[in-house]
Protein backbone atom coordinates (compact mmCIF):
# COMPACT_ATOMS: atom_id res chain seq x y z
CA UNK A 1 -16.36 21.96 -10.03
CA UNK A 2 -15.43 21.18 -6.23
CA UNK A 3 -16.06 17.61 -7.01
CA UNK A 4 -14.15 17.36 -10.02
CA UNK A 5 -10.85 18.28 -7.73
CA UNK A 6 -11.24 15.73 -5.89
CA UNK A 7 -10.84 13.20 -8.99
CA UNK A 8 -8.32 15.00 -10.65
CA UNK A 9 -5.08 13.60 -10.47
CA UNK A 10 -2.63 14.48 -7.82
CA UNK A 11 -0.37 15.55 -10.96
CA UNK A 12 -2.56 17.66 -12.78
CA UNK A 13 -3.79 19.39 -9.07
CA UNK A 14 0.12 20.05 -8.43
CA UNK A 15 0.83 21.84 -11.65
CA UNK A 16 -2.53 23.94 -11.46
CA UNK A 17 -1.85 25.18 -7.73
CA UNK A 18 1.67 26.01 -9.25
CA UNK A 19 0.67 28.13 -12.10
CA UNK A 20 -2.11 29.69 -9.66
CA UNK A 21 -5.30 28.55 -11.39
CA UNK A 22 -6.76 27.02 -8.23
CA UNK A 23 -5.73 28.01 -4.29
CA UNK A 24 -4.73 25.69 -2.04
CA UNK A 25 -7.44 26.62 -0.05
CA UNK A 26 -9.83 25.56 -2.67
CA UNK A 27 -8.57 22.20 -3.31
CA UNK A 28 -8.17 20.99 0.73
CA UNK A 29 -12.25 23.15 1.31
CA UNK A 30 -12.97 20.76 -1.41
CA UNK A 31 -11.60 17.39 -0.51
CA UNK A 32 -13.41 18.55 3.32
CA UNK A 33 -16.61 18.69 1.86
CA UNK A 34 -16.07 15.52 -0.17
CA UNK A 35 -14.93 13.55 3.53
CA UNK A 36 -18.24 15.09 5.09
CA UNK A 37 -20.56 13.68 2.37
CA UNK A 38 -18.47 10.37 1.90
CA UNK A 39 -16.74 9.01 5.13
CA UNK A 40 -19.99 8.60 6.48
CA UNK A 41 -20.96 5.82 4.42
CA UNK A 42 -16.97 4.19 4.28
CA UNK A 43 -15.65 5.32 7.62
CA UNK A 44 -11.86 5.39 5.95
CA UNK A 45 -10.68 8.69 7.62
CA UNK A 46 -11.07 8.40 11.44
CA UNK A 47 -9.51 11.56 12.57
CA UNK A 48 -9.68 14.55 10.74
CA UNK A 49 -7.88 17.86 11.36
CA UNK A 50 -9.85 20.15 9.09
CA UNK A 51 -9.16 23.28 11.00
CA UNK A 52 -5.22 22.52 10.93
CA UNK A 53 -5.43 21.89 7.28
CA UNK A 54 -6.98 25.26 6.76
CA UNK A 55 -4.83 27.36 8.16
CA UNK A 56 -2.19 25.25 6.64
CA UNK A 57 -3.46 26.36 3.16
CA UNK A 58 -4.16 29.52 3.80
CA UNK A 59 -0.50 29.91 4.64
CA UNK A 60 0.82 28.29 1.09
CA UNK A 61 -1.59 30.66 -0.21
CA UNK A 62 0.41 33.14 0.76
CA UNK A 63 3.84 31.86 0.30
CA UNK A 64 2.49 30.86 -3.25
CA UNK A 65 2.03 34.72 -3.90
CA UNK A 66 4.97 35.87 -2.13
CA UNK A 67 7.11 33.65 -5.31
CA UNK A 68 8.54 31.14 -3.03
CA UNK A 69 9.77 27.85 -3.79
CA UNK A 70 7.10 24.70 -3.92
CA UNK A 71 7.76 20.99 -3.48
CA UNK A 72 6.61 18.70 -5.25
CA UNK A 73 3.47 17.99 -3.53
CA UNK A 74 2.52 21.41 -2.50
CA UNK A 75 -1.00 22.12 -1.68
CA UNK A 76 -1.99 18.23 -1.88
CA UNK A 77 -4.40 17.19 0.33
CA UNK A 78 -3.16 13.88 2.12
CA UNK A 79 -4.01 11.52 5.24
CA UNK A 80 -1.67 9.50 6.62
CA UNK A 81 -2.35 5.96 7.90
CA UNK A 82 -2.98 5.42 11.72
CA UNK A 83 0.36 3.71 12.22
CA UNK A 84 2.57 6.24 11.37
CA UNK A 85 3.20 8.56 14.19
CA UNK A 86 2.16 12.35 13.27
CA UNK A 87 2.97 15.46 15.25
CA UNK A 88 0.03 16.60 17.47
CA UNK A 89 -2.44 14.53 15.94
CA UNK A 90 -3.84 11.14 18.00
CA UNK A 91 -2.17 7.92 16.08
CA UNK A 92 -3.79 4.86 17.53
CA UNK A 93 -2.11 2.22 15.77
CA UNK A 94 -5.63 1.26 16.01
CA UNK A 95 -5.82 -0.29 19.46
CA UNK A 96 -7.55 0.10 22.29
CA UNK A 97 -4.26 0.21 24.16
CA UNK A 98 -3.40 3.88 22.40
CA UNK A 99 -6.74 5.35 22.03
CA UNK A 100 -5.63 8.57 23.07
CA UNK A 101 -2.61 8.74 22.52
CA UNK A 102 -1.10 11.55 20.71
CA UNK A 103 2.97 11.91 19.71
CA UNK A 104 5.26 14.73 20.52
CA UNK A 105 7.41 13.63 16.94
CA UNK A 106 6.20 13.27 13.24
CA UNK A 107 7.57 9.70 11.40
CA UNK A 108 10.23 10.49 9.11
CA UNK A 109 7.69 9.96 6.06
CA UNK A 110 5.53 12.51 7.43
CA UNK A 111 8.18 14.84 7.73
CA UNK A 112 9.16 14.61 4.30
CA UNK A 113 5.28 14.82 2.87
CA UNK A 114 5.10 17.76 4.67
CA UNK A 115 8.62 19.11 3.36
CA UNK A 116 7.14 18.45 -0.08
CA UNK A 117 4.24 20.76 0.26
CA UNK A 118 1.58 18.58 1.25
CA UNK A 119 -1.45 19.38 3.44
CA UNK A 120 -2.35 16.76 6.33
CA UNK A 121 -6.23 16.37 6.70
CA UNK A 122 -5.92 13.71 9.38
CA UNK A 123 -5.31 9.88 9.92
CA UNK A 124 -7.14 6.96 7.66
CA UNK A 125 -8.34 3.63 9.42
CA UNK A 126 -5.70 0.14 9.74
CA UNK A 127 -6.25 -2.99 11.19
CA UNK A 128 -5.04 -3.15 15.06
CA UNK A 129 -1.12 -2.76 14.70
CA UNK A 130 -1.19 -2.96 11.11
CA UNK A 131 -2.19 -7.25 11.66
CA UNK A 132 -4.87 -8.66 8.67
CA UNK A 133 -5.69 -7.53 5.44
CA UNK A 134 -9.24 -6.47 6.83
CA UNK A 135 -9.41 -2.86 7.78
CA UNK A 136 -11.32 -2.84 11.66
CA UNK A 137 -10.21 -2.48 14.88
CA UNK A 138 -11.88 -1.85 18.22
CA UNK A 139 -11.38 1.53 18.29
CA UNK A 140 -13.10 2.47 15.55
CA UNK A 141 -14.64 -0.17 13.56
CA UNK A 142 -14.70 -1.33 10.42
CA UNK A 143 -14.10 0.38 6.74
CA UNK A 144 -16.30 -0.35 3.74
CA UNK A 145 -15.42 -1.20 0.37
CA UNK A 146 -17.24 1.60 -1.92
CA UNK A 147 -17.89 -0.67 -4.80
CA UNK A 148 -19.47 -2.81 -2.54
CA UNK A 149 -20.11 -1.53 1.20
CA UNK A 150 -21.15 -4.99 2.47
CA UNK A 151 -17.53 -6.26 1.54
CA UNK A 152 -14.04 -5.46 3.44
CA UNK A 153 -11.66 -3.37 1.88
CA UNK A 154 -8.75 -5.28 2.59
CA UNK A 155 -5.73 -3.86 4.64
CA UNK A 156 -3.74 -2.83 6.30
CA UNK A 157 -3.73 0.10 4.13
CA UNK A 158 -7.38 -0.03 3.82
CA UNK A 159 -8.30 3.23 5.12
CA UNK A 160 -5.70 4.87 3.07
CA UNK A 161 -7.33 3.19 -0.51
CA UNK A 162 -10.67 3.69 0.46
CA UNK A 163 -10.10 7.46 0.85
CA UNK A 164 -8.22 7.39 -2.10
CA UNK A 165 -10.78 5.89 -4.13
CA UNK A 166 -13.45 7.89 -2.84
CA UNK A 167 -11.83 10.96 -3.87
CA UNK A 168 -11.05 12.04 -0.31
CA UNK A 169 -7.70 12.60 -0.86
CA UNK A 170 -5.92 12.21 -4.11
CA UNK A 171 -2.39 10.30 -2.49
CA UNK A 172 -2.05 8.41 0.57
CA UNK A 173 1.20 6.93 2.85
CA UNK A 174 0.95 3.23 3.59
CA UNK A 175 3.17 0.31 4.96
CA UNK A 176 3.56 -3.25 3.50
CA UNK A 177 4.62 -6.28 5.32
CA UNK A 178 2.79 -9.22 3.95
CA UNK A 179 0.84 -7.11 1.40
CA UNK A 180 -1.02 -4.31 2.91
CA UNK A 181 0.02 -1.49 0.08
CA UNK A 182 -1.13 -4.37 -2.47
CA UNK A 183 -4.14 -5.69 -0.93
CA UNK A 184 -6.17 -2.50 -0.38
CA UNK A 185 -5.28 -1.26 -3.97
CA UNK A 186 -6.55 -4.54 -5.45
CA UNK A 187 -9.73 -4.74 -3.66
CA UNK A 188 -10.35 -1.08 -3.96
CA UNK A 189 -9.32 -0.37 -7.96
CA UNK A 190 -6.19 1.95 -6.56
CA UNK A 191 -2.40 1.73 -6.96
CA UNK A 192 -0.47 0.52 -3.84
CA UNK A 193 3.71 -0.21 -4.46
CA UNK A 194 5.55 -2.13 -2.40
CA UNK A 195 9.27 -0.19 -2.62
CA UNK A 196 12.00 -2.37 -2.12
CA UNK A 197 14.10 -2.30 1.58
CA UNK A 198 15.61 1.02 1.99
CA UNK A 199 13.64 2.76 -0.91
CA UNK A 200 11.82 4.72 1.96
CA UNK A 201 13.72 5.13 4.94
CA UNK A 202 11.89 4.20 7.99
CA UNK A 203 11.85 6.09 11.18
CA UNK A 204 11.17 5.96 14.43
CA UNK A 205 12.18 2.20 14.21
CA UNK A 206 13.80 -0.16 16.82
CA UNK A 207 14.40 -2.85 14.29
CA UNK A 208 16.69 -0.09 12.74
CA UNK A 209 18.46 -2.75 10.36
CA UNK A 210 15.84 -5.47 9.56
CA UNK A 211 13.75 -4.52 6.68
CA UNK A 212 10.96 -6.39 6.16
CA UNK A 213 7.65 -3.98 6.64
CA UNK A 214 8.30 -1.18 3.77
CA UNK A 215 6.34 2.11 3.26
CA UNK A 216 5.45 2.99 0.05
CA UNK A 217 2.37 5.69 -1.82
CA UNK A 218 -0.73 4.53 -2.36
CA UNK A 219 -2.77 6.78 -5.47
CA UNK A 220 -5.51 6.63 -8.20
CA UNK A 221 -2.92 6.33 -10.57
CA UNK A 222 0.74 5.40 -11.59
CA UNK A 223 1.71 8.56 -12.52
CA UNK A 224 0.49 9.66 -9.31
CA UNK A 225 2.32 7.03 -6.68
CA UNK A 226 5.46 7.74 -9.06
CA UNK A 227 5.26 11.45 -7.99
CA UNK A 228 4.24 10.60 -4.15
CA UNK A 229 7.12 8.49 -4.22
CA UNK A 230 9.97 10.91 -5.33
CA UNK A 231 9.22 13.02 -2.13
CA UNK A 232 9.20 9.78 0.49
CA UNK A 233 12.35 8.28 -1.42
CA UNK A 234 16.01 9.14 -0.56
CA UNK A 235 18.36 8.37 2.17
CA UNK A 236 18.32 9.47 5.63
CA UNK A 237 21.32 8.80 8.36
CA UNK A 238 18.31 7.45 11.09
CA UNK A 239 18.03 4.35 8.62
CA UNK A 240 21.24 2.36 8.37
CA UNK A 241 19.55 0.69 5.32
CA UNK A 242 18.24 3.28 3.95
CA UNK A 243 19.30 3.74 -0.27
CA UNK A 244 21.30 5.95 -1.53
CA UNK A 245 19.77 7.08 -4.61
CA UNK A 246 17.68 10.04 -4.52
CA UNK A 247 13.99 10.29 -5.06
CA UNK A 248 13.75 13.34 -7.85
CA UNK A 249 14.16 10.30 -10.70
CA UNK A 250 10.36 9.28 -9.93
CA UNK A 251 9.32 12.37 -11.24
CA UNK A 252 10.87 11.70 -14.96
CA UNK A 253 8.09 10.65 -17.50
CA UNK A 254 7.47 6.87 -17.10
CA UNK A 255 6.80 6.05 -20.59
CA UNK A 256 8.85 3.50 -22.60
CA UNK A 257 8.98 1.07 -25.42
CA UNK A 258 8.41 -2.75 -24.00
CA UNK A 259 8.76 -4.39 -27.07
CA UNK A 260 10.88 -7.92 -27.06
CA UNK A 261 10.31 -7.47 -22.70
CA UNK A 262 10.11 -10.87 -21.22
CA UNK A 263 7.27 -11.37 -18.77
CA UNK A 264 6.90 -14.39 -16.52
CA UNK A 265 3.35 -14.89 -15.89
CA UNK A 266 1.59 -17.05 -13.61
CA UNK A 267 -1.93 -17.79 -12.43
CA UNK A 268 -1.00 -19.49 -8.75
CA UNK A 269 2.93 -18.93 -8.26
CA UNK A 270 2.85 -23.01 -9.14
CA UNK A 271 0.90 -23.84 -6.26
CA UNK A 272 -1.54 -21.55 -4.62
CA UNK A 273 -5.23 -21.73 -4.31
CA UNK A 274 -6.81 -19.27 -6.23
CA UNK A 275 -10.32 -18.34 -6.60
CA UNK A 276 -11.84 -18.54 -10.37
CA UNK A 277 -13.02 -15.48 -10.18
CA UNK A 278 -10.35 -12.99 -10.27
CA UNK A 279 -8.35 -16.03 -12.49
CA UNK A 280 -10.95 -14.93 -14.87
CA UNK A 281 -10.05 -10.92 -14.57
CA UNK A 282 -6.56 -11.94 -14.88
CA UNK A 283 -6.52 -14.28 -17.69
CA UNK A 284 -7.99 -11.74 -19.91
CA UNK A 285 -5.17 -8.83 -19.20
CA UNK A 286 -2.58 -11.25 -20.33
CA UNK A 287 -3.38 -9.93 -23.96
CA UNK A 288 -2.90 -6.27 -23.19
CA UNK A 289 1.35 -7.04 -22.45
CA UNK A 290 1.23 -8.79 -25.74
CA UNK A 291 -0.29 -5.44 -27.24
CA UNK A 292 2.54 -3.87 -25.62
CA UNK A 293 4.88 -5.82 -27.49
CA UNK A 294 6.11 -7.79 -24.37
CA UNK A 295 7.32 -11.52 -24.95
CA UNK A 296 4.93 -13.52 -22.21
CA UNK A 297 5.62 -17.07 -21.15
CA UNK A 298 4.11 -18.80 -18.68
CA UNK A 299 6.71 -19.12 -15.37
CA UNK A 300 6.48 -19.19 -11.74
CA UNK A 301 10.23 -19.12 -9.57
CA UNK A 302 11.17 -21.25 -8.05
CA UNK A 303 9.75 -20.03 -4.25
CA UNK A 304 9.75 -23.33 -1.89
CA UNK A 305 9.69 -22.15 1.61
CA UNK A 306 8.47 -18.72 1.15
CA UNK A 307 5.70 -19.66 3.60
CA UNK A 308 7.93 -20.85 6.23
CA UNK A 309 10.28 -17.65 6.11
CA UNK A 310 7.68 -15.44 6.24
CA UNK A 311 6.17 -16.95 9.14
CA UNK A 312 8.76 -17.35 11.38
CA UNK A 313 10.23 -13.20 10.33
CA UNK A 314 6.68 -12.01 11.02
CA UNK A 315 6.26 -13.90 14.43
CA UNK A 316 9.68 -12.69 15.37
CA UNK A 317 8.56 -9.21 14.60
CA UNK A 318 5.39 -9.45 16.21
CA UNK A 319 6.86 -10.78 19.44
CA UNK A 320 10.13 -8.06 19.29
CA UNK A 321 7.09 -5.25 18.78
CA UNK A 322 3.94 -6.40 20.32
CA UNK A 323 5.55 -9.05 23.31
CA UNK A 324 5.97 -6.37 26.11
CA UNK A 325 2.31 -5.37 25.87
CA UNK A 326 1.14 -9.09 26.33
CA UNK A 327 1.42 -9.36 30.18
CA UNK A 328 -0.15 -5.80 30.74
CA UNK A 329 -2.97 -5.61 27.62
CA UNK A 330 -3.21 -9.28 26.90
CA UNK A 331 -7.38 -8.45 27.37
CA UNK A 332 -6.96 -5.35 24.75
CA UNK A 333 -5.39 -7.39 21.83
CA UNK A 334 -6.89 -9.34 19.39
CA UNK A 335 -6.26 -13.17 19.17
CA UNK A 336 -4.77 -13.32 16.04
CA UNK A 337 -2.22 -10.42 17.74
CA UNK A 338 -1.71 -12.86 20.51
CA UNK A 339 -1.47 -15.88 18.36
CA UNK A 340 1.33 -14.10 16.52
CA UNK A 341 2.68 -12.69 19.37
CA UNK A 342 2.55 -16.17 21.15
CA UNK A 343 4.44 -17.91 17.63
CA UNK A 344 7.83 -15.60 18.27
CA UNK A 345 8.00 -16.46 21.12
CA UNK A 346 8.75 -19.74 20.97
CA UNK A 347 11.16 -19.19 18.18
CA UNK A 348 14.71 -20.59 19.08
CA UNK A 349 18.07 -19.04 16.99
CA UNK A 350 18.15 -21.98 15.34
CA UNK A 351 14.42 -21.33 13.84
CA UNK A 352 15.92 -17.80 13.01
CA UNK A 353 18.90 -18.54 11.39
CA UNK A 354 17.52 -21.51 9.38
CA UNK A 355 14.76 -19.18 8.31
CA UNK A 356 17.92 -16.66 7.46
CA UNK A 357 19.29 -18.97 5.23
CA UNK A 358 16.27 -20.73 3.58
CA UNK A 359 15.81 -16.73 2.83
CA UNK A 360 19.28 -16.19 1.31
CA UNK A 361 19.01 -19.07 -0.82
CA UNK A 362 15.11 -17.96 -2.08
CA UNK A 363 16.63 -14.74 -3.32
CA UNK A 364 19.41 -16.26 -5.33
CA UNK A 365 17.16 -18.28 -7.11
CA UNK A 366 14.68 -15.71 -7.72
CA UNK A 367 17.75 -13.33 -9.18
CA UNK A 368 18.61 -16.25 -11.31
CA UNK A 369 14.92 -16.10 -12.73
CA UNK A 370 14.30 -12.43 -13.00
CA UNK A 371 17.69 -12.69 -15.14
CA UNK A 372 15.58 -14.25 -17.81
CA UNK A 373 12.29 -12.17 -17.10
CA UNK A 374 12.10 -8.56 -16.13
CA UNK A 375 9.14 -9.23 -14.84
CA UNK A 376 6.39 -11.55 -12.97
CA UNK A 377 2.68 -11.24 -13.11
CA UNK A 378 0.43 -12.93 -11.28
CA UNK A 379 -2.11 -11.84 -9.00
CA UNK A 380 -2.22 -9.62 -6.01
CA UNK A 381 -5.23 -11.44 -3.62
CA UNK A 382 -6.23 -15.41 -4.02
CA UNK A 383 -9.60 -14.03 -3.57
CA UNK A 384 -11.93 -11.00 -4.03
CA UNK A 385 -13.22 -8.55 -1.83
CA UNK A 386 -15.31 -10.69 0.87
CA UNK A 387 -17.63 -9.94 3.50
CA UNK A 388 -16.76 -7.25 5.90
CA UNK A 389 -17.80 -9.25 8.99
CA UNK A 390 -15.27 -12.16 8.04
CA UNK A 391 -12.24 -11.84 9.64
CA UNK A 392 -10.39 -13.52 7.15
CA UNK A 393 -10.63 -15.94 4.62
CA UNK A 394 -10.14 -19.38 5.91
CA UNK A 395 -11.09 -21.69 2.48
CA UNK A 396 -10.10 -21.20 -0.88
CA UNK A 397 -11.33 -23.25 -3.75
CA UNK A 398 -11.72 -26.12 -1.37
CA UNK A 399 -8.43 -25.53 0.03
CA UNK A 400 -8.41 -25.16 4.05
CA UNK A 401 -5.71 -22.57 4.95
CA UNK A 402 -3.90 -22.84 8.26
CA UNK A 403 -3.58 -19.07 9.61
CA UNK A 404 -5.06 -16.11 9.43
CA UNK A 405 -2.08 -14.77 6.71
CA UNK A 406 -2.52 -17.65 4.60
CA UNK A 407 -5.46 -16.06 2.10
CA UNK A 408 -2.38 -13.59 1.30
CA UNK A 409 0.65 -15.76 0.46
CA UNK A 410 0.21 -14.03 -3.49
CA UNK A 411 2.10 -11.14 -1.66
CA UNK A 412 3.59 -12.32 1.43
CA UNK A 413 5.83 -14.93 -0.60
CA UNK A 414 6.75 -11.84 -3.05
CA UNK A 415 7.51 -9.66 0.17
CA UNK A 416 10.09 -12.84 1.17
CA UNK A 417 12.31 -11.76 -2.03
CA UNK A 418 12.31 -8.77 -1.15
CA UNK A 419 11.80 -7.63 -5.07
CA UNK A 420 9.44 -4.16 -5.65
CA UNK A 421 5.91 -4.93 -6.87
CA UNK A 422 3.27 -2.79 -7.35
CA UNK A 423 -0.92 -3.61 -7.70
CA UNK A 424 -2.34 -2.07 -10.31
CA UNK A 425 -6.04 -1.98 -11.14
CA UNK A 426 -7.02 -4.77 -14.06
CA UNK A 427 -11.03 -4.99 -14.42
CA UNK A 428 -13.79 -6.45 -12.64
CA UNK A 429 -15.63 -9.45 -11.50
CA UNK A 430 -18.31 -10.43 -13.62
CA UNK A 431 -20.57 -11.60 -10.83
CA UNK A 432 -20.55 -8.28 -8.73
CA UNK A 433 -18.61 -5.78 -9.85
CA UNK A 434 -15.39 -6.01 -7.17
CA UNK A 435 -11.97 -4.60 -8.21
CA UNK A 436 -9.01 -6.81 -9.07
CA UNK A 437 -5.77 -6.10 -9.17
CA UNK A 438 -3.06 -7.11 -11.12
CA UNK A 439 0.65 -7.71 -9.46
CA UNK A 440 3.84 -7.19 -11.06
CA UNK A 441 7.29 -7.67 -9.66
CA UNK A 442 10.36 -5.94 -11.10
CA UNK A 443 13.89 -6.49 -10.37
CA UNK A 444 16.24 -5.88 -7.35
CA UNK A 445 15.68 -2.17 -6.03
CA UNK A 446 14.21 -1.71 -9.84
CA UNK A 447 10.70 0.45 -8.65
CA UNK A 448 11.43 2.49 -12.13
CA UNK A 449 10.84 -0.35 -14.22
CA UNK A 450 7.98 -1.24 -12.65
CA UNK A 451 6.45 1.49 -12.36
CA UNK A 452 6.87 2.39 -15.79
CA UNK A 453 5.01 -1.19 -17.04
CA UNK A 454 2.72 -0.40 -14.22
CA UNK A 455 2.02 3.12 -16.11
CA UNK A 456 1.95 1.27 -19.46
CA UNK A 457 -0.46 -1.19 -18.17
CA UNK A 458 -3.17 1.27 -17.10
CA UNK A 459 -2.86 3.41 -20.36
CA UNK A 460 -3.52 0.44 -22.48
CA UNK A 461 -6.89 -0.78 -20.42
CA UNK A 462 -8.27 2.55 -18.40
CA UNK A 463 -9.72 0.85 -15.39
CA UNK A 464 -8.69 2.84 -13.05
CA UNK A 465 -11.22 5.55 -14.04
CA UNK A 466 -13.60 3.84 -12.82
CA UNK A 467 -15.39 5.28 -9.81
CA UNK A 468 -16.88 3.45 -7.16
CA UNK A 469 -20.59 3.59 -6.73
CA UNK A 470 -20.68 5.77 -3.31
CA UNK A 471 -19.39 8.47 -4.73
């Protein structure tokens, strides 16, 4: 019965805590025992604070009796990823650099999980600072994918789905720059969302008004993120950008008739190189938003320079964040850290502003397409879960790829229109098994939409009950 908490949804678990059939105490004991017997063979949570969580439960035990108010996460179990600062618990950021280091201040998305009701259990595994979709770092090594432990997980959020699938934890925090809410979820048969700018107010941040690494929930299911994400979502005065709208309309019921929806779909965005296999996954979904009643052509925007923007914004971000640390820890970092590092800073303004304006002009023609369609599919990874001791993927299809971000252009050109997309699981490959994920991208600031397609999606096909063989 312990084990069947741990893969009950995070919606169901709320509502029984709140009508008392199950203690808090039970569920976090529970999802303990499940980390003891599992993280072994995964290594996805890399510091655990079972003692805090405890004592934390015990007390909403008690206030649980005593009649007071819950949020809507109360009693959860969660972990948050290792680059997100937490409260007297070590963050690493998953360099050598901060092994020990341990913050006097929670991030402003911890605060609010914990506002909500939920119950920390510790910190899940990233890449160092957050860089590659391939979850290992020097501090504490790599994380396995549990459908297949010889194969990464992806990243940067790949501690977070690997928990998540594993039934460590039923929701999860996570952060997307080029894809590293989508990734993860893909490659580990989870649901990662990408919120658009502002959605979830970041904080501590010294790039207060640039928006271009999100946070977002990562869970087993829509329903799930849709709930995670109506206690992260909101504004907050320490993020200039943050929007207005409040985050209690995630918890309305997602369902809705798609019939006569248009759907731009699209195998390769027009002109990426992408693997056969998870074409093959994908090809076969396309029937399933027909079922739904959805109008599906095929159609790729109109994205010419995506590449470039995204390159020069993330070298100008890693050089802003990472740039002091290079004369001090240059023999701590990881090339490709340096290599980005080393890009920014040879950026001139003129780099930056062109890259501005290539950027302002992208988005106009993608609103001019998503006029027409409400939404694009395509997929979330150009490849499938590979092997753990590659790096990264440098060769797809034939195709030689220039950087180590290049395997991930499927989500880092999405990320340049700054439009909401979420990953959400759609089958298997036939040759081993590995989770694929499907990507869909709603409108401006339209997460509701797409999460309710997202929802409509995984009623109609069910994969995402599908456990991975670990557990």
């Amino acid at each position: 019965m312990a084990t069947d908490f741990c893969f009950t949804t995070a919606t169901e678990l709320a509502e029984r805590i709140g009508r008392r059939e199950v203690s808090v105490t039970e569920v976090v004991r529970a999802h303990l025992a499940q980390i003891e017997r599992v993280n072994p063979k995964v290594n996805a949570i890399v510091t655990l604070t079972a003692e805090r969580a405890l004592a934390d439960a015990r007390d909403k035990d008690a206030a649980l009796a005593r009649g007071e108010p819950r949020g809507p996460l109360f009693g959860l179990p969660i972990a948050h990823k290792d680059l997100v600062p937490t409260r007297g618990i070590r963050t690493t950021f998953g360099s050598p650099i901060y092994r020990d280091h341990v913050p006097d201040a929670d991030a402003l998305i911890v605060e609010r999980l914990r506002a909500a009701g939920a119950v920390t259990l510790g910190k899940t595994n990233t890449p160092e600072f957050g860089a590659g979709s391939q979850t290992f770092n020097e501090v504490f090594g790599r994380t396995l994918n549990p459908y297949d432990t010889s194969k990464t997980c992806g990243g940067s959020s790949g501690g977070a789905a690997v928990a998540l699938a594993c039934g460590m934890i039923p929701i999860a925090d996570g952060s997307d720059m080029g894809g590293s809410l989508r990734n993860p979820a893909s490659f580990c048969n989870v649901v990662g969302l990408r919120t658009a700018v502002g959605r979830v107010p970041v904080w501590p941040s010294e790039r207060a008004w640039t928006g271009w690494s999100v946070q977002g929930p990562m869970a087993r299911t829509v329903r799930d993120a849709a709930l995670l994400l109506s206690a992260i979502a909101g504004p907050d005065p320490r993020s200039p950008i943050s929007i207005r709208e409040p985050g209690e309309r995630f918890r309305a019921p997602l369902d809705r008739d798609f019939r006569g929806v248009r759907i731009a779909w699209t195998r390769d965005l027009g002109e990426l190189p992408v693997d056969r296999r998870v074409t093959a996954v994908l090809d076969a979904q396309r029937k399933t938003f027909e079922s739904l009643g959805c109008v599906v052509e095929d159609a790729a925007p109109d994205l010419a320079d995506a590449r470039e923007i995204f390159q020069v914004w993330r070298a100008w971000s890693f050089a802003s964040r990472y740039g002091p640390l290079l004369a001090e820890h240059r023999h701590q970092i990881k090339d490709t850290v340096i290599w980005n590092v080393e890009q920014g800073l040879k950026l001139t303004a003129k780099d930056v502003a062109d890259a501005e304006a290539a950027r302002t002009r992208l988005y106009h023609r993608m609103r001019e397409f998503m006029d027409r369609y409400e939404f694009l599919v395509l997929p979330v990874t150009q490849v499938p879960p590979f092997d753990v001791t590659q790096p990264y993927v440098t060769e797809i299809d034939g195709v030689r790829l220039p950087t180590y971000i290049d395997w991930m252009r499927a989500c880092s050109d999405i990320t340049v229109t700054g439009h909401p997309a979420i990953s959400v699981p759609a089958g298997f490959t036939a040759d081993g098994g590995l989770p694929v994920g499907l990507q869909i991208v709603g409108r401006h600031q339209d997460e509701w939409a797409v999460l309710q397609i997202a929802h409509a999606f995984e009623q109609a096909t069910g994969f995402s009950k599908r456990r991975p063989p670990v557990v």
